[in-house]
N, C-alpha and C. Protein backbone atom coordinates (compact mmCIF):
# COMPACT_ATOMS: atom_id res chain seq x y z
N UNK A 1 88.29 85.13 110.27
CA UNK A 1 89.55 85.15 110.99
C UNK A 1 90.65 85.57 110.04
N UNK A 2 91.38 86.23 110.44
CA UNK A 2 92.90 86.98 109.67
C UNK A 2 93.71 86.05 109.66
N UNK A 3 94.28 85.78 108.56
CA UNK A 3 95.48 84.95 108.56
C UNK A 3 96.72 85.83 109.22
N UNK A 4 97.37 85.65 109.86
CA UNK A 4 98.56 86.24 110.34
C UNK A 4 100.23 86.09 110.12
N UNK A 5 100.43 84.73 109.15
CA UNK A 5 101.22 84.37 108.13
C UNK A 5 101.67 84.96 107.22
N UNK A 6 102.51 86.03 107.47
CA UNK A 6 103.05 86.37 106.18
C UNK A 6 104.42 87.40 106.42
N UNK A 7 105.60 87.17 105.75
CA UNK A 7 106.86 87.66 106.15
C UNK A 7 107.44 88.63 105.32
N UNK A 8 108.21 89.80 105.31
CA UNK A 8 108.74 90.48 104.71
C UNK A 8 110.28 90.14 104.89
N UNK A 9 111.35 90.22 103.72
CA UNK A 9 112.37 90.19 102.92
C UNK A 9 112.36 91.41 102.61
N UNK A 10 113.34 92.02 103.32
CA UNK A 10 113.85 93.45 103.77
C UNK A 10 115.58 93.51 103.22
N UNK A 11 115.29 94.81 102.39
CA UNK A 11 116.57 95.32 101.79
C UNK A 11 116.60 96.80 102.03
N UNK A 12 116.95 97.34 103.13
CA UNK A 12 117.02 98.60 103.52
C UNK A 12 118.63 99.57 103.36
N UNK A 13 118.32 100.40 102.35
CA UNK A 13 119.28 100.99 101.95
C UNK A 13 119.08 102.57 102.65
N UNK A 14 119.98 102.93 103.31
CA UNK A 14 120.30 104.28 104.50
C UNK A 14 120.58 105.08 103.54
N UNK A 15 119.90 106.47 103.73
CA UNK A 15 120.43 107.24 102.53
C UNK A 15 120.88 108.66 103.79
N UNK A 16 120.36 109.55 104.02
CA UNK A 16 120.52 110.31 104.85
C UNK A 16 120.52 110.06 106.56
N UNK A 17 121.10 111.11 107.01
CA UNK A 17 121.43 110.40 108.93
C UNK A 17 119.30 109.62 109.08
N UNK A 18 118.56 110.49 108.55
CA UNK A 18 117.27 109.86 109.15
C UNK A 18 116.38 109.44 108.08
N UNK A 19 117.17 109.01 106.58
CA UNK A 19 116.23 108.68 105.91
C UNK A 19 116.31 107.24 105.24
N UNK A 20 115.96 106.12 104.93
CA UNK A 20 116.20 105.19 104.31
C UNK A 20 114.92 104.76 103.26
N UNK A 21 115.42 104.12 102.20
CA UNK A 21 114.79 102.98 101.25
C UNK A 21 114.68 101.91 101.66
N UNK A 22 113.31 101.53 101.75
CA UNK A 22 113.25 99.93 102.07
C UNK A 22 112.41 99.15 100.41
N UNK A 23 113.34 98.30 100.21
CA UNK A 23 113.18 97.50 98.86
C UNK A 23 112.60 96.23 99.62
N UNK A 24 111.41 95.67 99.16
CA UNK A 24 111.06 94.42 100.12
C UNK A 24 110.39 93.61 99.07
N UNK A 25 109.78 92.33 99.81
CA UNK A 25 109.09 91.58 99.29
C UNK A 25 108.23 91.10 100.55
N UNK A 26 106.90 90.87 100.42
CA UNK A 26 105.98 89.99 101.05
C UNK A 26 105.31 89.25 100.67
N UNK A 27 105.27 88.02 101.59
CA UNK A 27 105.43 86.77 100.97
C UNK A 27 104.70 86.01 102.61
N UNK A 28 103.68 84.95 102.10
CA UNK A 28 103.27 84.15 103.01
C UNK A 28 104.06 83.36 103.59
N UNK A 29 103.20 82.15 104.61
CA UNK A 29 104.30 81.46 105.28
C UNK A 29 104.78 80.31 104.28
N UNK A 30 103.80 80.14 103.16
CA UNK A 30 104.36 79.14 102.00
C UNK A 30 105.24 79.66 101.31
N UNK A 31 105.60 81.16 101.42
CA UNK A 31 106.33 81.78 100.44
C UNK A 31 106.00 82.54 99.23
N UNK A 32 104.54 82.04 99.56
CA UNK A 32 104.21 82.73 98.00
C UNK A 32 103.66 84.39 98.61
N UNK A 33 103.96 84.90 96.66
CA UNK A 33 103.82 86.32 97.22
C UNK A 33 102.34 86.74 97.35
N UNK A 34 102.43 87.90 98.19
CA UNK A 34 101.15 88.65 98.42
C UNK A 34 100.60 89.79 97.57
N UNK A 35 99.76 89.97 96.88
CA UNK A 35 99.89 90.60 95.73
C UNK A 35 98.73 91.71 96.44
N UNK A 36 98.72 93.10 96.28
CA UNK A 36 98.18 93.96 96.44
C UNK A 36 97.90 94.25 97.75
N UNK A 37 98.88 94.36 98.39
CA UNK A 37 98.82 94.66 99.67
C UNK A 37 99.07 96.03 99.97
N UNK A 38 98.82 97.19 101.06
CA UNK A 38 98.91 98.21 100.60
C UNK A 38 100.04 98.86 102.06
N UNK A 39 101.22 99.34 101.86
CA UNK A 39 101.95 99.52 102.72
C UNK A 39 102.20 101.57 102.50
N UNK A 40 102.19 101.71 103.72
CA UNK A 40 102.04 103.26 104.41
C UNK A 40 102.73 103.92 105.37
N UNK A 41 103.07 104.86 105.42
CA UNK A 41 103.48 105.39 106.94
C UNK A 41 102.41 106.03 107.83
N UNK A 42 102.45 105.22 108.83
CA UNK A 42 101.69 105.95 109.61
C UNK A 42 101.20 107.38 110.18
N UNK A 43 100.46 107.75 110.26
CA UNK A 43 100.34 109.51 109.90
C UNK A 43 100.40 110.49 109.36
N UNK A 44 100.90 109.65 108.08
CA UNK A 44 101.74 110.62 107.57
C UNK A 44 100.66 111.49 106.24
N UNK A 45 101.35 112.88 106.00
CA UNK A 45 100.48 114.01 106.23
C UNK A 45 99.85 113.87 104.25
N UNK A 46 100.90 112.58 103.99
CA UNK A 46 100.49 112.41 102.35
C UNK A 46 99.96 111.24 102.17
N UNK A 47 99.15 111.02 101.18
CA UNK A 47 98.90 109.63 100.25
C UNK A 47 100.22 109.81 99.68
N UNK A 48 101.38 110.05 99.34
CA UNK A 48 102.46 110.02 98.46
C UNK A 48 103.03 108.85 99.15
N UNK A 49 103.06 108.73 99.84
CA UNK A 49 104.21 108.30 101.27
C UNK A 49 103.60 106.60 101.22
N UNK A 50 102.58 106.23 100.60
CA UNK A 50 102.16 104.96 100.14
C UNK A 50 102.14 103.85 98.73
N UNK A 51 102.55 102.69 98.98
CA UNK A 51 102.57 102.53 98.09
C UNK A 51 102.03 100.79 98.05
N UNK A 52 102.14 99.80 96.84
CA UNK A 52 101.17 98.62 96.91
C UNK A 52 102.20 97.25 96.37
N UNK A 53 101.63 96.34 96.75
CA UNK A 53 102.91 95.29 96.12
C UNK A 53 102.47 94.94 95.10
N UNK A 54 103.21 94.57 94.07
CA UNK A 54 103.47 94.07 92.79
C UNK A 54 103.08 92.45 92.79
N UNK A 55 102.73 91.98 91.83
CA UNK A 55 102.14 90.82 91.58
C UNK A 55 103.34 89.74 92.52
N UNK A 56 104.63 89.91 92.20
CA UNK A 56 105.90 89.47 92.90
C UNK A 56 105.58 89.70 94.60
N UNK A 57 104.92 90.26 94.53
CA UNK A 57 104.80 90.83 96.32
C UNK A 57 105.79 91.83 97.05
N UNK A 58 106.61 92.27 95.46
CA UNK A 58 107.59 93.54 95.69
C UNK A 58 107.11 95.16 96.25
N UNK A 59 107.84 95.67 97.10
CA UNK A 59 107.28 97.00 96.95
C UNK A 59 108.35 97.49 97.55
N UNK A 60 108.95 99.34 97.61
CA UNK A 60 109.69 100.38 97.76
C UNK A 60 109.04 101.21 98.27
N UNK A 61 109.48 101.19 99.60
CA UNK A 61 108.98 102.70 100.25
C UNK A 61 110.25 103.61 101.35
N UNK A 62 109.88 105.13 100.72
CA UNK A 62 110.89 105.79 101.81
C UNK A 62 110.38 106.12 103.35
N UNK A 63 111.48 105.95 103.92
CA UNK A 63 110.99 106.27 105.77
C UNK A 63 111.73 106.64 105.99
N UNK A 64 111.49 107.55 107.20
CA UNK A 64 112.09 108.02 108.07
C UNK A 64 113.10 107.22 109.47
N UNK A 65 113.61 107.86 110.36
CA UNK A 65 113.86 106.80 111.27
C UNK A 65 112.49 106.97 112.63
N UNK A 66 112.31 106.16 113.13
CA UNK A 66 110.97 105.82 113.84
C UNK A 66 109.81 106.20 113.11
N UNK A 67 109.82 106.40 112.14
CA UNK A 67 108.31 106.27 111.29
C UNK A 67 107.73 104.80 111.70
N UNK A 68 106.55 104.68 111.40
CA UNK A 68 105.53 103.29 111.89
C UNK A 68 105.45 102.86 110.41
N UNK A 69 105.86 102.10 110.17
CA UNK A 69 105.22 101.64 108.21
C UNK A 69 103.92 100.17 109.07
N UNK A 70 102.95 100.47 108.10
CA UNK A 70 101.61 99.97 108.06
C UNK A 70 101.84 99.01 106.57
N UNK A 71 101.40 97.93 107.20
CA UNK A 71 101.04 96.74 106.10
C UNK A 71 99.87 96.23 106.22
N UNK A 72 99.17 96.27 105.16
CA UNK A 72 97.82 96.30 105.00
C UNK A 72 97.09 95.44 103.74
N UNK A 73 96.56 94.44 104.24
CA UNK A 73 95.69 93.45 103.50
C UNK A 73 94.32 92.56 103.83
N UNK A 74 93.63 92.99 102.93
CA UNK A 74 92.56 92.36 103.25
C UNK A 74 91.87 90.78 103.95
N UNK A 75 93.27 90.02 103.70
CA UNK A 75 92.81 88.49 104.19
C UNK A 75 93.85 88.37 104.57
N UNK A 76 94.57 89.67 105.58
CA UNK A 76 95.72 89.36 106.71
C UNK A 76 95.49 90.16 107.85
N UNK A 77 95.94 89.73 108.86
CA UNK A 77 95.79 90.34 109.89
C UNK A 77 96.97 92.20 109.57
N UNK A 78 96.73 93.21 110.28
CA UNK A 78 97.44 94.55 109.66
C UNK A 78 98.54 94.13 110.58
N UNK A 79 100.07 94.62 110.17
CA UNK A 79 101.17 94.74 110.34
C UNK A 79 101.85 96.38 110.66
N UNK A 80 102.38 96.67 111.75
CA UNK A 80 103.00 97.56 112.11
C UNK A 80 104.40 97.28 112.37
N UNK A 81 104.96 98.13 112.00
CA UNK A 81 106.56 98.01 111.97
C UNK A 81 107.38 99.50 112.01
N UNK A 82 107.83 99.36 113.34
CA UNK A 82 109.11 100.80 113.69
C UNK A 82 110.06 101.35 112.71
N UNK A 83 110.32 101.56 111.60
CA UNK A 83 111.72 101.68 110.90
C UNK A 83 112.61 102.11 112.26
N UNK A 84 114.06 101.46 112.30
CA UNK A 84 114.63 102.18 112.99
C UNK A 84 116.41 101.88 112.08
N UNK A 85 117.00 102.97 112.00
CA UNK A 85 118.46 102.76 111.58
C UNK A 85 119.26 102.30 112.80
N UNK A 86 120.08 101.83 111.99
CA UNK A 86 121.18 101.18 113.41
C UNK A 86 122.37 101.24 112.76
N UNK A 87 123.12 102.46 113.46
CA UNK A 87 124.32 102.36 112.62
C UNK A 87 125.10 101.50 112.44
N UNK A 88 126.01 101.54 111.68
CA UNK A 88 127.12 99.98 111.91
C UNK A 88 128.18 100.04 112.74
N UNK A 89 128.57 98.91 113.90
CA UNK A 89 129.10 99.26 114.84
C UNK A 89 131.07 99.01 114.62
């Protein structure tokens, strides 16, 4: 059975009208971090476009706006997530 416990700490920095940095951390429901987890964009036409968390459970990845980012670990259930920008109102 997949554990399904586990939260991301999201620091998303907007760089172009459709492009952003997301600086994160993942981290269980105890808090502790998740170490080698492997986060992706969905479809997308590179292995570049992927990258893995740090012992901290840190990781940096660029997206698009509606790109799918994929979170991926072996003793978690997989995670899908929309990027979407929202401008400031």
């Amino acid at each position: 059975m997949f554990n399904k416990n586990f939260f991301l700490l999201l620091i998303i920095v907007p760089l172009l009208s459709n492009e952003l940095i997301i600086n994160s951390t993942l981290v269980d429901i105890n808090q502790n971090p998740i170490y080698n987890a492997n986060i992706f964009i969905e479809n997308a036409s590179s292995l570049k476009n992927g990258t893995s968390t740090t012992e901290l459970g840190e990781f940096t990845i660029r997206a698009s706006n509606n790109d799918v980012i994929v979170i991926s670990h072996i003793a978690y259930e997989t995670l899908f997530i929309k990027a979407n920008i929202i401008p400031p109102e």
